[in-house]
C-alpha atoms as a PDB file:
ATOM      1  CA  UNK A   1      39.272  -0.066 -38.502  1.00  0.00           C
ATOM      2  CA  UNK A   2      36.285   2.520 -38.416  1.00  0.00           C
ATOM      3  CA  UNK A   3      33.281   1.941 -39.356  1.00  0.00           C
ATOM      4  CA  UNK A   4      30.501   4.357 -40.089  1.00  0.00           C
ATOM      5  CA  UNK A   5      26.639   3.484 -38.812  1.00  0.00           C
ATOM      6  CA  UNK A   6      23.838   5.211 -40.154  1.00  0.00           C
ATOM      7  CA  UNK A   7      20.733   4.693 -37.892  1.00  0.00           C
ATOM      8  CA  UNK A   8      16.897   4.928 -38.491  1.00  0.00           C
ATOM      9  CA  UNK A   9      15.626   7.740 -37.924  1.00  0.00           C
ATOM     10  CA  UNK A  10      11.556   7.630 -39.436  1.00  0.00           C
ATOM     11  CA  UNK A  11      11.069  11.413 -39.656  1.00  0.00           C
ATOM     12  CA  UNK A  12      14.078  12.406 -41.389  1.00  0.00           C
ATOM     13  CA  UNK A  13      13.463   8.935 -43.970  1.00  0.00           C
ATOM     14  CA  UNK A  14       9.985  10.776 -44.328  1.00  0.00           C
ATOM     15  CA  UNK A  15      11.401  13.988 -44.775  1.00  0.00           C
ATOM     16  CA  UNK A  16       9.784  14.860 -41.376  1.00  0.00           C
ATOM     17  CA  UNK A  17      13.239  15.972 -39.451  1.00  0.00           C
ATOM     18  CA  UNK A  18      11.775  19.758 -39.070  1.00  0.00           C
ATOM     19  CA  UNK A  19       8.712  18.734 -37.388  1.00  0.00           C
ATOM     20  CA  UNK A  20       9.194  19.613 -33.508  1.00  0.00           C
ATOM     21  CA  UNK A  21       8.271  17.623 -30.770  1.00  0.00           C
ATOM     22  CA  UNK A  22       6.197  19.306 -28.796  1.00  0.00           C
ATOM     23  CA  UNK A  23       5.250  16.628 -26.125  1.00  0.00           C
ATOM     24  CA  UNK A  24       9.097  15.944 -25.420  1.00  0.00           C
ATOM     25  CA  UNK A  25       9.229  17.599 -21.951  1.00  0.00           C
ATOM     26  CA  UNK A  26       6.195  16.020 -20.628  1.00  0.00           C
ATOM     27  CA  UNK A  27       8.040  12.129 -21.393  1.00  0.00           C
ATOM     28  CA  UNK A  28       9.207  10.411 -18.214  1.00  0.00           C
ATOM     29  CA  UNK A  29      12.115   7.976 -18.373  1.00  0.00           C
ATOM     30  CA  UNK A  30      10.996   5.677 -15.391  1.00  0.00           C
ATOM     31  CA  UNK A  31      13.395   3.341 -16.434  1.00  0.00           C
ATOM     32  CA  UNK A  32      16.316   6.266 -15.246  1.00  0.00           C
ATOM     33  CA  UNK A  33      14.730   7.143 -12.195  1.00  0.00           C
ATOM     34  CA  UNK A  34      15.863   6.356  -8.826  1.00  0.00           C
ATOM     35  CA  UNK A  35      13.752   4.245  -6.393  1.00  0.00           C
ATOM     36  CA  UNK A  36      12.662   7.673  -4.449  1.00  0.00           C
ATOM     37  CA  UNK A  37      11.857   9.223  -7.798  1.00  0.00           C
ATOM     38  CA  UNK A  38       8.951   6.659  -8.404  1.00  0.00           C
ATOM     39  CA  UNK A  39       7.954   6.355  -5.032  1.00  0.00           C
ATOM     40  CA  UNK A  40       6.952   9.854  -5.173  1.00  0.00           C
ATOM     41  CA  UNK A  41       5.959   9.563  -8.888  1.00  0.00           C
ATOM     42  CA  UNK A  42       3.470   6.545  -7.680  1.00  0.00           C
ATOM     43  CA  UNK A  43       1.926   9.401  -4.537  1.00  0.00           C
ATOM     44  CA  UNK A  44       1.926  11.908  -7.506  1.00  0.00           C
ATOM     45  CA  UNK A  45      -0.142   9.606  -9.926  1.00  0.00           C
ATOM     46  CA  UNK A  46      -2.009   7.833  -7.215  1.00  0.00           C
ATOM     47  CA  UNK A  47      -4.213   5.031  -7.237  1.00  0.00           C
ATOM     48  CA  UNK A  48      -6.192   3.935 -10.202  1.00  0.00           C
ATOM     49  CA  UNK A  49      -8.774   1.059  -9.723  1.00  0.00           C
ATOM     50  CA  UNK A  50     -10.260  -1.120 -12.237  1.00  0.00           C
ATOM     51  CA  UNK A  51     -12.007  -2.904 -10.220  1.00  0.00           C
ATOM     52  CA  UNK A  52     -16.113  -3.499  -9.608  1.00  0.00           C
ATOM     53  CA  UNK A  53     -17.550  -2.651  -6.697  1.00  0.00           C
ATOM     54  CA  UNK A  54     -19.067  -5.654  -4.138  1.00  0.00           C
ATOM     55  CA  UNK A  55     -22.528  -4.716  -5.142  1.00  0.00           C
ATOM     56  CA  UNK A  56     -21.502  -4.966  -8.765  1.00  0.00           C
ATOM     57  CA  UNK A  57     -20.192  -8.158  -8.508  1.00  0.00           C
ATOM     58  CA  UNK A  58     -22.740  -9.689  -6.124  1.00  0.00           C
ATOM     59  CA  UNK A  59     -25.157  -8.970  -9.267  1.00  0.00           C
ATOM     60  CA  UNK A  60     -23.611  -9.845 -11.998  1.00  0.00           C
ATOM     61  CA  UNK A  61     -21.440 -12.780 -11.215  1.00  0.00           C
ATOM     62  CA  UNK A  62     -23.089 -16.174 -11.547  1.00  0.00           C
ATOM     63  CA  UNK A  63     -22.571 -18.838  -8.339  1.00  0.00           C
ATOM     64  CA  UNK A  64     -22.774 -22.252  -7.648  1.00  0.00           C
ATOM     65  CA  UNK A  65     -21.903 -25.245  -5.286  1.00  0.00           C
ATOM     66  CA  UNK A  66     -18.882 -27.070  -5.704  1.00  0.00           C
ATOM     67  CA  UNK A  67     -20.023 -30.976  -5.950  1.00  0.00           C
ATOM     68  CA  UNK A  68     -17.452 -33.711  -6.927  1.00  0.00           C
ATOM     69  CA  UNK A  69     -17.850 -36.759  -8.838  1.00  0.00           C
ATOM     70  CA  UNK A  70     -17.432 -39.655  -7.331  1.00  0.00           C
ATOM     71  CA  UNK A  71     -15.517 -41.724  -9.213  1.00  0.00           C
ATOM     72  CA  UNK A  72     -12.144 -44.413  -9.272  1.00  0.00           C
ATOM     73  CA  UNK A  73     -10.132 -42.069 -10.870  1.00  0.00           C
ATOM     74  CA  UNK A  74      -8.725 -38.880  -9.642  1.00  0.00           C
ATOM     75  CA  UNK A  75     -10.248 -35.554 -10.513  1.00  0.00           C
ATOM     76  CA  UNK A  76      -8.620 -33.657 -12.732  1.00  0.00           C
ATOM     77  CA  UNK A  77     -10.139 -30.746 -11.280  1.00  0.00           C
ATOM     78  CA  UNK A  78      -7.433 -27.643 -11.031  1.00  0.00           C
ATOM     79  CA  UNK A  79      -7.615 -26.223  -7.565  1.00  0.00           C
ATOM     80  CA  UNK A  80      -8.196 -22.128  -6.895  1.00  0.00           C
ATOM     81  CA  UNK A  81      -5.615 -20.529  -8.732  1.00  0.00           C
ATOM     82  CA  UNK A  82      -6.334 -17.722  -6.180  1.00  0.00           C
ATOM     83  CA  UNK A  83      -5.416 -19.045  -3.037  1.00  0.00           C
ATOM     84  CA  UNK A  84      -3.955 -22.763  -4.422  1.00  0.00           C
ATOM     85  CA  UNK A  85      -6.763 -24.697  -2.502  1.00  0.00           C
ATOM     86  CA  UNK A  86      -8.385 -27.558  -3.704  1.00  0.00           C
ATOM     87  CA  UNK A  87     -12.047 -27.211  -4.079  1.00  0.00           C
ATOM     88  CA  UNK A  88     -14.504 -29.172  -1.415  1.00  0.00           C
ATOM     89  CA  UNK A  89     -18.011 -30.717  -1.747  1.00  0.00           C
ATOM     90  CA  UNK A  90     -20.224 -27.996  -0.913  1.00  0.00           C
ATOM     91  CA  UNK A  91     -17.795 -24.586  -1.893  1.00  0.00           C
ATOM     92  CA  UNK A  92     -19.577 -21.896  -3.310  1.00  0.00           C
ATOM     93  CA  UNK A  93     -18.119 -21.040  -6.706  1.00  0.00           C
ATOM     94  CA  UNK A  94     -18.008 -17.936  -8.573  1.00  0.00           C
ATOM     95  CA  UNK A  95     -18.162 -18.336 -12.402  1.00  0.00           C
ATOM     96  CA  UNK A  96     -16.845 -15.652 -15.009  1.00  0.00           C
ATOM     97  CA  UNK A  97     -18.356 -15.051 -18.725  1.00  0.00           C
ATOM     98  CA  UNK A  98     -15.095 -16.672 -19.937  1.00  0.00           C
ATOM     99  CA  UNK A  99     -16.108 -20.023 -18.071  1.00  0.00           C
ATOM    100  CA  UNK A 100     -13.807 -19.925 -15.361  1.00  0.00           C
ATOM    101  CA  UNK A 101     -14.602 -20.770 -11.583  1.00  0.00           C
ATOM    102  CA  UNK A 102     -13.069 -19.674  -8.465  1.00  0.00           C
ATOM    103  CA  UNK A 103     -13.927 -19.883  -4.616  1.00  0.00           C
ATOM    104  CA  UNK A 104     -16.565 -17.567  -4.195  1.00  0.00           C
ATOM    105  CA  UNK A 105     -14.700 -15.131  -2.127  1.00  0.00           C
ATOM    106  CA  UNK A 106     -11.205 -15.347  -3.954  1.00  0.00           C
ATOM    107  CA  UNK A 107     -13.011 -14.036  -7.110  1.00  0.00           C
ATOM    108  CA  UNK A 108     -14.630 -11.239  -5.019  1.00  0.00           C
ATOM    109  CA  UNK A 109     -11.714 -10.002  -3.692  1.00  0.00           C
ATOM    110  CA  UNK A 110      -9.513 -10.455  -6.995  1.00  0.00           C
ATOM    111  CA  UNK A 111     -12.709  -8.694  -9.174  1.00  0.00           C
ATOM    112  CA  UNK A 112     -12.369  -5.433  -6.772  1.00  0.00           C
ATOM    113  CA  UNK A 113      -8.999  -5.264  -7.340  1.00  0.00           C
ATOM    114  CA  UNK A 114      -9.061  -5.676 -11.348  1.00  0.00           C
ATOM    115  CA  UNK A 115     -11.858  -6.525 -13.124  1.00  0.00           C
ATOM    116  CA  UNK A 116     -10.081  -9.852 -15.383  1.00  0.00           C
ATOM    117  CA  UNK A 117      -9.969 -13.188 -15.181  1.00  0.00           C
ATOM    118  CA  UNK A 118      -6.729 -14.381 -13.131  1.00  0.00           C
ATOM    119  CA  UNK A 119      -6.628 -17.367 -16.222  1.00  0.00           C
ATOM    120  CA  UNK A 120      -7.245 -15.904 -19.471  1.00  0.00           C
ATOM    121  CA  UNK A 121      -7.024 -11.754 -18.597  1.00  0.00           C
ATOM    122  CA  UNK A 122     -10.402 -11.392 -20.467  1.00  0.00           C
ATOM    123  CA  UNK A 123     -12.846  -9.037 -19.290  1.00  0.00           C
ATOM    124  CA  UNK A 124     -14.238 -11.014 -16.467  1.00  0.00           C
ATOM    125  CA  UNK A 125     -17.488  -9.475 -15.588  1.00  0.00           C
ATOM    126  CA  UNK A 126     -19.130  -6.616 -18.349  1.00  0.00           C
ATOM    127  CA  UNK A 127     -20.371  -4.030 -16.882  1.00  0.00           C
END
């Protein structure tokens, strides 16, 4: 038995099947191309930061010490979600606009790499 599909096409239903693509040679099918292919696609491209500089972060991100409450029951405190430590009396902290707080340094390093929170992927520091 044969059946007969007819599949979506948007610019012939809008009557737009003469219109030429003119950006159709400059499309790259990455998800064809052999490892080597994107290796050298990736040197082609090269890097592109969106991170902060130290300076940038030094100023705008707020700190403070880590202090814990003493009390019978456990903390509920989440440790670094950087590095997986738990947090000690005395850390420094880094804290983002969202409200988020990391060891000092972790936050540095992730903020010059990429420039959102590691929790929520908000925009951790506005520049």
């Amino acid at each position: 038995m044969c059946q007969d599909y007819m599949l979506f096409d948007p610019f012939i239903y809008n009557g737009l099947a003469e219109m030429h693509d003119r950006h159709r040679d400059m499309r790259l099918d990455v998800d064809n191309m052999s490892y080597e292919e994107l290796l050298a696609l990736e040197e082609r491209i090269g890097d592109v930061s969106t991170g902060l500089s130290e300076e940038t972060i030094s100023k705008l991100m707020k700190q403070k010490k880590y202090m814990s409450i003493a009390i019978e029951v456990p903390s509920d405190q989440e440790p670094c979600c950087i590095c997986q430590e738990e947090y000690a009396d005395g850390d420094d902290l880094g804290m983002l606009d969202c409200g988020h707080d990391f060891h000092n340094n972790c936050i540095k390093q992730w903020l010059m790499q990429k420039n959102l929170c590691p929790i929520c992927k908000t925009t951790a520091l506005p520049t």
